[in-house]
C-alpha atoms as a PDB file:
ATOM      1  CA  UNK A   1       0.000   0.000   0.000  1.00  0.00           C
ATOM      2  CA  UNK A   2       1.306   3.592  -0.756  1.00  0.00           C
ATOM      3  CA  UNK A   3      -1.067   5.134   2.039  1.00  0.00           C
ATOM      4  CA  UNK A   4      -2.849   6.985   0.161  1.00  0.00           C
ATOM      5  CA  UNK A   5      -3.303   8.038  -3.901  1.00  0.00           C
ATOM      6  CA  UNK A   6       0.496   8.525  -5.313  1.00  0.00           C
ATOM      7  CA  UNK A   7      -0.604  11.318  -7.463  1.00  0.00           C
ATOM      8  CA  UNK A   8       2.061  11.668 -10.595  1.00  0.00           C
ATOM      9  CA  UNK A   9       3.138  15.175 -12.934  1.00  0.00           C
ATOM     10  CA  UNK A  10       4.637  13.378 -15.945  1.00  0.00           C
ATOM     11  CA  UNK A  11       6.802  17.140 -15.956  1.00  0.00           C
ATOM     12  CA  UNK A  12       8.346  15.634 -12.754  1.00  0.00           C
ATOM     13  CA  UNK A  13       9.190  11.764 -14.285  1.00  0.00           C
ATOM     14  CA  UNK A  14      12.477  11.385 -16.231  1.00  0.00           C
ATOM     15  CA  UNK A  15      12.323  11.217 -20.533  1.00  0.00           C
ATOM     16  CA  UNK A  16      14.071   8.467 -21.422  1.00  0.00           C
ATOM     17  CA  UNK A  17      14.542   7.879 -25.339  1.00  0.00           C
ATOM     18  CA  UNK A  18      13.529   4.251 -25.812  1.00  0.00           C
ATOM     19  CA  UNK A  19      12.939   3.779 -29.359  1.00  0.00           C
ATOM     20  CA  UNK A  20      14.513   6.252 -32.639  1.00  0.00           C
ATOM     21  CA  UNK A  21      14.977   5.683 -36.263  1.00  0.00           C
ATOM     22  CA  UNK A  22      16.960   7.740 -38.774  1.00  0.00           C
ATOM     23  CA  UNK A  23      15.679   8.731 -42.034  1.00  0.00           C
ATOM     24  CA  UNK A  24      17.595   8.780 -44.816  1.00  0.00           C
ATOM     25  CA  UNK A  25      17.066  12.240 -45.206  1.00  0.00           C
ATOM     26  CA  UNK A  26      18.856  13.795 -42.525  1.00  0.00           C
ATOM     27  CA  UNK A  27      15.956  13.562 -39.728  1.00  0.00           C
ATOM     28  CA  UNK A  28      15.184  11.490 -36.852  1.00  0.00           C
ATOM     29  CA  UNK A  29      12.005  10.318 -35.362  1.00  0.00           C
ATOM     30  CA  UNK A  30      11.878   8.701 -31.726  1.00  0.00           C
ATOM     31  CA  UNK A  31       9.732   7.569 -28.922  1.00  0.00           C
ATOM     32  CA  UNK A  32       9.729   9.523 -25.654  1.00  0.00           C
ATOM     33  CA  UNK A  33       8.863   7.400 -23.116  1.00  0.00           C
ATOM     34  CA  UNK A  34       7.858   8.270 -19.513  1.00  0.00           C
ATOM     35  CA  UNK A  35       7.669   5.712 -16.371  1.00  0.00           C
ATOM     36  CA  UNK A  36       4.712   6.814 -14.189  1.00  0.00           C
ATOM     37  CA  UNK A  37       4.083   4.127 -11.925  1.00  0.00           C
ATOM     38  CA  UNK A  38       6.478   1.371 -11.792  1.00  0.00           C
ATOM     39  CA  UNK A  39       5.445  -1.317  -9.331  1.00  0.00           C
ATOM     40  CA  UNK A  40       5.761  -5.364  -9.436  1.00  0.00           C
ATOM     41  CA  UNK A  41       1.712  -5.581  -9.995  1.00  0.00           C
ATOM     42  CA  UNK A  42       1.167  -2.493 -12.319  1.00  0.00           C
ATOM     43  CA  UNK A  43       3.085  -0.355 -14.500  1.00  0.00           C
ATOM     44  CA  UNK A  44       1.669   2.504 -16.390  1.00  0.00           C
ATOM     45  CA  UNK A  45       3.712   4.747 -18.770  1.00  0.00           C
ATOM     46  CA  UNK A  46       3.158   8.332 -20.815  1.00  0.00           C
ATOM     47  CA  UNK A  47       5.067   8.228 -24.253  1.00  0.00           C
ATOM     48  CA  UNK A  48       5.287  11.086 -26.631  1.00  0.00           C
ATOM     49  CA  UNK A  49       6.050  10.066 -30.558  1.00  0.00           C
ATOM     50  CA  UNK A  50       8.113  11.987 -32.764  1.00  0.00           C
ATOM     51  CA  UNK A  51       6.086  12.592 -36.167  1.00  0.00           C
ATOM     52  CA  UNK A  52       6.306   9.708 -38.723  1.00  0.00           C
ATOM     53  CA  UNK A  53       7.830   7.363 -35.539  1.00  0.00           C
ATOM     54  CA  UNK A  54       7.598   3.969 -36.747  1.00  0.00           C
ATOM     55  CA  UNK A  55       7.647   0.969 -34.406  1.00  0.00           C
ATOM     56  CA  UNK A  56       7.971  -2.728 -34.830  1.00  0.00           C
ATOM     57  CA  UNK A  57       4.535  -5.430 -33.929  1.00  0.00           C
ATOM     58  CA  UNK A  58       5.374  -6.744 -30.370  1.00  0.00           C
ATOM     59  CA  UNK A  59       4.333  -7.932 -27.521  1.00  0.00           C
ATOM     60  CA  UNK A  60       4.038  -7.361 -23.727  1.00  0.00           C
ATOM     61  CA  UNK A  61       4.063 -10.355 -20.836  1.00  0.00           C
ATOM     62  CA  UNK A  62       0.584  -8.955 -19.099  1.00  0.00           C
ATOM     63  CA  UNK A  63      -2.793  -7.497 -20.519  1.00  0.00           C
ATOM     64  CA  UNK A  64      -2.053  -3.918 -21.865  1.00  0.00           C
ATOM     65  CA  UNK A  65      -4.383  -1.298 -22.643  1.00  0.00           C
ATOM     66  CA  UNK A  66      -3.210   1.709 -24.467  1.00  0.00           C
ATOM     67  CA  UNK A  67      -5.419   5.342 -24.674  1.00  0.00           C
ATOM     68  CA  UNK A  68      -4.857   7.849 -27.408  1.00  0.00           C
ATOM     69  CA  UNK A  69      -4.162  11.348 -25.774  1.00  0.00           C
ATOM     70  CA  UNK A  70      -3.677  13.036 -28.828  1.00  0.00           C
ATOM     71  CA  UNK A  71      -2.346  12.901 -32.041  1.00  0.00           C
ATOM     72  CA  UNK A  72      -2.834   9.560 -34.021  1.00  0.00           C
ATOM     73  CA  UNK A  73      -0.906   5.911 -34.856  1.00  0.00           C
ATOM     74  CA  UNK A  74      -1.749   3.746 -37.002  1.00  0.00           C
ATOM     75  CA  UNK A  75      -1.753   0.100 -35.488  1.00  0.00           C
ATOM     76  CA  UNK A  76      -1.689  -2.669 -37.841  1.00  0.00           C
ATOM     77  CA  UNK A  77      -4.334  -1.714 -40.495  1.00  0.00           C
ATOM     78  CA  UNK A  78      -6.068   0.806 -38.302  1.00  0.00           C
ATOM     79  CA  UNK A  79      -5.831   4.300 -37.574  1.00  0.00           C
ATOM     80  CA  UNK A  80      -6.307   5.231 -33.726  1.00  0.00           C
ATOM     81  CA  UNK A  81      -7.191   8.647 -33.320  1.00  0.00           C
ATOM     82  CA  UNK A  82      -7.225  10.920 -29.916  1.00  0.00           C
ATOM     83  CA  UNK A  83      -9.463   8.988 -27.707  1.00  0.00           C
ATOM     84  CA  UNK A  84      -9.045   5.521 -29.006  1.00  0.00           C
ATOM     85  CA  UNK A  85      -8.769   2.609 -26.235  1.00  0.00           C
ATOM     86  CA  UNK A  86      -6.144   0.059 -27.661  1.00  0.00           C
ATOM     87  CA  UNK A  87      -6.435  -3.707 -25.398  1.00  0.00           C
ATOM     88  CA  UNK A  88      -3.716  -6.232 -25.813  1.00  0.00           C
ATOM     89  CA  UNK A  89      -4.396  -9.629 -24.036  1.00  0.00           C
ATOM     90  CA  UNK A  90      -1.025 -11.478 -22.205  1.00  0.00           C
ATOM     91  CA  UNK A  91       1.174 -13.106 -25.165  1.00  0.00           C
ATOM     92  CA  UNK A  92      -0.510 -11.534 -28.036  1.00  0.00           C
ATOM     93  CA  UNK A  93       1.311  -8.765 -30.453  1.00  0.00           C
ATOM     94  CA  UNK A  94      -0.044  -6.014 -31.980  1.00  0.00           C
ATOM     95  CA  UNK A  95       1.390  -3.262 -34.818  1.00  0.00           C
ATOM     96  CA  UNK A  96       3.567  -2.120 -36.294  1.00  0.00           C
ATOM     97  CA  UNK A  97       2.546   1.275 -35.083  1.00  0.00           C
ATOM     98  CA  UNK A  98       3.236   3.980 -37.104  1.00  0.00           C
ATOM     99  CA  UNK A  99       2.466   7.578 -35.796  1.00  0.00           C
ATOM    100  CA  UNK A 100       0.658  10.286 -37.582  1.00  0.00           C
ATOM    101  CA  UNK A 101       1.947  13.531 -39.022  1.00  0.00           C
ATOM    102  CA  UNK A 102       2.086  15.595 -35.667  1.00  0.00           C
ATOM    103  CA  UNK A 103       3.074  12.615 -33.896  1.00  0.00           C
ATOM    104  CA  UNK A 104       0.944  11.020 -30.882  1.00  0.00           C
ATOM    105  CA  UNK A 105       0.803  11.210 -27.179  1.00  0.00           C
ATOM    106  CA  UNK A 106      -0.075   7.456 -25.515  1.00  0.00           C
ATOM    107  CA  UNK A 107      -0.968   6.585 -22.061  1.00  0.00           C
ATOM    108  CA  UNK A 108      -0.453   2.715 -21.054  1.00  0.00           C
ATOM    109  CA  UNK A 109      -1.368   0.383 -18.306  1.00  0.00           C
ATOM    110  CA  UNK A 110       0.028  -2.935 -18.045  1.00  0.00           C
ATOM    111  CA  UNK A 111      -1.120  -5.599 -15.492  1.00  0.00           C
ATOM    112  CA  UNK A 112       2.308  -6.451 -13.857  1.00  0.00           C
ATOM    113  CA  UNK A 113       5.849  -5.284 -14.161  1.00  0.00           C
ATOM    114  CA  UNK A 114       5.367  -4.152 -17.667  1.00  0.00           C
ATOM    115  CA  UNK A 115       9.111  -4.118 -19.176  1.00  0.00           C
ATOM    116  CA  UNK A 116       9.036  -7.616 -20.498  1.00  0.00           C
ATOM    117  CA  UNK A 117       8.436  -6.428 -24.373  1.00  0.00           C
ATOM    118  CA  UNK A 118       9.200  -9.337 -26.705  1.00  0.00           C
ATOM    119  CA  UNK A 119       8.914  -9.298 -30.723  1.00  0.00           C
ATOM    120  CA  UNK A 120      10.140 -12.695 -33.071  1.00  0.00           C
ATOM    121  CA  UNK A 121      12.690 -12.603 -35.733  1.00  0.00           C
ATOM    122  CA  UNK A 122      10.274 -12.447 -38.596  1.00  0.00           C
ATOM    123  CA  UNK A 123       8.772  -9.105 -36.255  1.00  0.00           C
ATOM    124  CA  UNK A 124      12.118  -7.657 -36.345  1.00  0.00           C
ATOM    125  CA  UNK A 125      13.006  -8.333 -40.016  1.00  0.00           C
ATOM    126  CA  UNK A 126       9.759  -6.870 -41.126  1.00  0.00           C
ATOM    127  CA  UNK A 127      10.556  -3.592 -39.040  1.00  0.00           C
ATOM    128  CA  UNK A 128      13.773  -3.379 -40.954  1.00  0.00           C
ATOM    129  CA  UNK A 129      11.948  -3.958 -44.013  1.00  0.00           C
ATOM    130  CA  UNK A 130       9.467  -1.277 -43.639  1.00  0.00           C
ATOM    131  CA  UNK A 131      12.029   0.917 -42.000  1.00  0.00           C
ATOM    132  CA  UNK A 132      13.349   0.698 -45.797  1.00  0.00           C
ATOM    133  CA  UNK A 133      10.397   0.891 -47.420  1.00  0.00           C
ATOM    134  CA  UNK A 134      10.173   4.064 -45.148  1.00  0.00           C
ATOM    135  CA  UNK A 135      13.534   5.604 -45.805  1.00  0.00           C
ATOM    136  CA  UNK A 136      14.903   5.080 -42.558  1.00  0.00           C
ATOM    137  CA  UNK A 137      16.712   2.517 -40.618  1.00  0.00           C
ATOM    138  CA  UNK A 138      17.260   1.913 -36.049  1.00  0.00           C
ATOM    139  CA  UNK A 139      19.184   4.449 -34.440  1.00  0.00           C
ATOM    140  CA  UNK A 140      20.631   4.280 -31.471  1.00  0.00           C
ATOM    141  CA  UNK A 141      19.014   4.780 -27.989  1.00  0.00           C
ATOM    142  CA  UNK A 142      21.096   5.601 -24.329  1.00  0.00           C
ATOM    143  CA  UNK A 143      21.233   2.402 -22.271  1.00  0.00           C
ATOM    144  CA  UNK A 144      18.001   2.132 -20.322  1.00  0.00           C
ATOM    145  CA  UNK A 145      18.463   2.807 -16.800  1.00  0.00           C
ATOM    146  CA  UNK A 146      15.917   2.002 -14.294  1.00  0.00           C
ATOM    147  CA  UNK A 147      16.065   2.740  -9.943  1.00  0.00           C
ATOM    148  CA  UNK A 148      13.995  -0.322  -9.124  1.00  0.00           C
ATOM    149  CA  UNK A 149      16.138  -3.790  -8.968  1.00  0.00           C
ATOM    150  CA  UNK A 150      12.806  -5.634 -10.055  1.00  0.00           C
ATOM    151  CA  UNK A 151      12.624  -3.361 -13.210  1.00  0.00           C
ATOM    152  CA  UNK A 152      16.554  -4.571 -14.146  1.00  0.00           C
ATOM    153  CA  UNK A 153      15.665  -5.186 -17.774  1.00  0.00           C
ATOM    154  CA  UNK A 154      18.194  -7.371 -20.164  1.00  0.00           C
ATOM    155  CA  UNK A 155      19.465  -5.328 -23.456  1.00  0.00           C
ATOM    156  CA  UNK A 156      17.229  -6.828 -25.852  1.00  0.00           C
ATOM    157  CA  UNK A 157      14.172  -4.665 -23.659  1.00  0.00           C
ATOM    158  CA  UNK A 158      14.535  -2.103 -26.481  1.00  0.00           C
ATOM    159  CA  UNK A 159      14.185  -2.746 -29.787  1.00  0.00           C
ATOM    160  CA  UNK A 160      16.786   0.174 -30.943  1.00  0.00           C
ATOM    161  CA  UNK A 161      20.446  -0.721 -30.480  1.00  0.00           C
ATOM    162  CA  UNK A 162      21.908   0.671 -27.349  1.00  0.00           C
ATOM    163  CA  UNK A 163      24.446   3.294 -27.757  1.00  0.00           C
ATOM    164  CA  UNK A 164      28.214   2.523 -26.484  1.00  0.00           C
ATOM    165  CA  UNK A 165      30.030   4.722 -24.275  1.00  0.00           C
END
């Protein structure tokens, strides 16, 4: 129990970088993600996508739901607009996700720990492949760092490769 509501300002939660692609033209799109409420039985995140922000069809380990807050992504074949309630069951993938031309703003709630993302091989080759198809390729994202020894994620959490000191 906290004691009480633990009332979160996403201003005060740390931006971490999880996801970015380059385009072959110079720019750079990423995903901006925010960790709200970490906790071994709940984990609930704010992300902010760059415009054009393309990421691969994967998975979480827990029921997900996902709430438009503005902007729009497509998901798979369908275009989620501000206000659309996105519901993932435990084990089962969704995307790619591909976000509109001002970007997209995402709230997410995941039953349980919530960092346990997992994609196959033919997911990942078809995210290169329509990274091409895009212009673009992976870029590289900072190491992700998290305070709570539960959270410890293994490299392979992010689907970006992680930037060497």
């Amino acid at each position: 129990m906290f004691g009480g509501p633990r009332i979160v300002d996403t201003e005060e939660v740390k931006e971490r970088e999880v996801v970015r692609i380059e385009f072959d033209d110079g720019r750079s799109a990423s995903i901006w993600e925010r960790f709200l409420l970490p906790s071994p039985s709940m984990f609930t995140f704010y992300n902010r996508w760059d415009p054009g922000m393309i990421s691969l069809r994967h998975g979480h380990q827990s029921d997900h739901v996902v709430y438009v807050l503005s902007g729009e992504v497509m998901v798979g074949d369908r275009l989620c607009k501000k206000g659309a309630h996105i519901y993932l069951i435990h084990g089962d993938r969704f995307g790619p996700w591909i976000a509109g031309p001002k970007g997209c703003e995402l709230l997410g709630v995941l039953k349980g720990p919530g960092v346990a993302a997992f994609w196959s091989p033919e997911d990942m080759q078809e995210y290169i492949d329509l990274l091409a198809r895009h212009g673009a390729r992976q870029g590289e994202v900072p190491p992700l760092t998290v305070d709570e020894p539960w959270m410890a994620p293994p490299a392979a959490a992010l689907p970006s490769p992680i930037k060497e000191d």
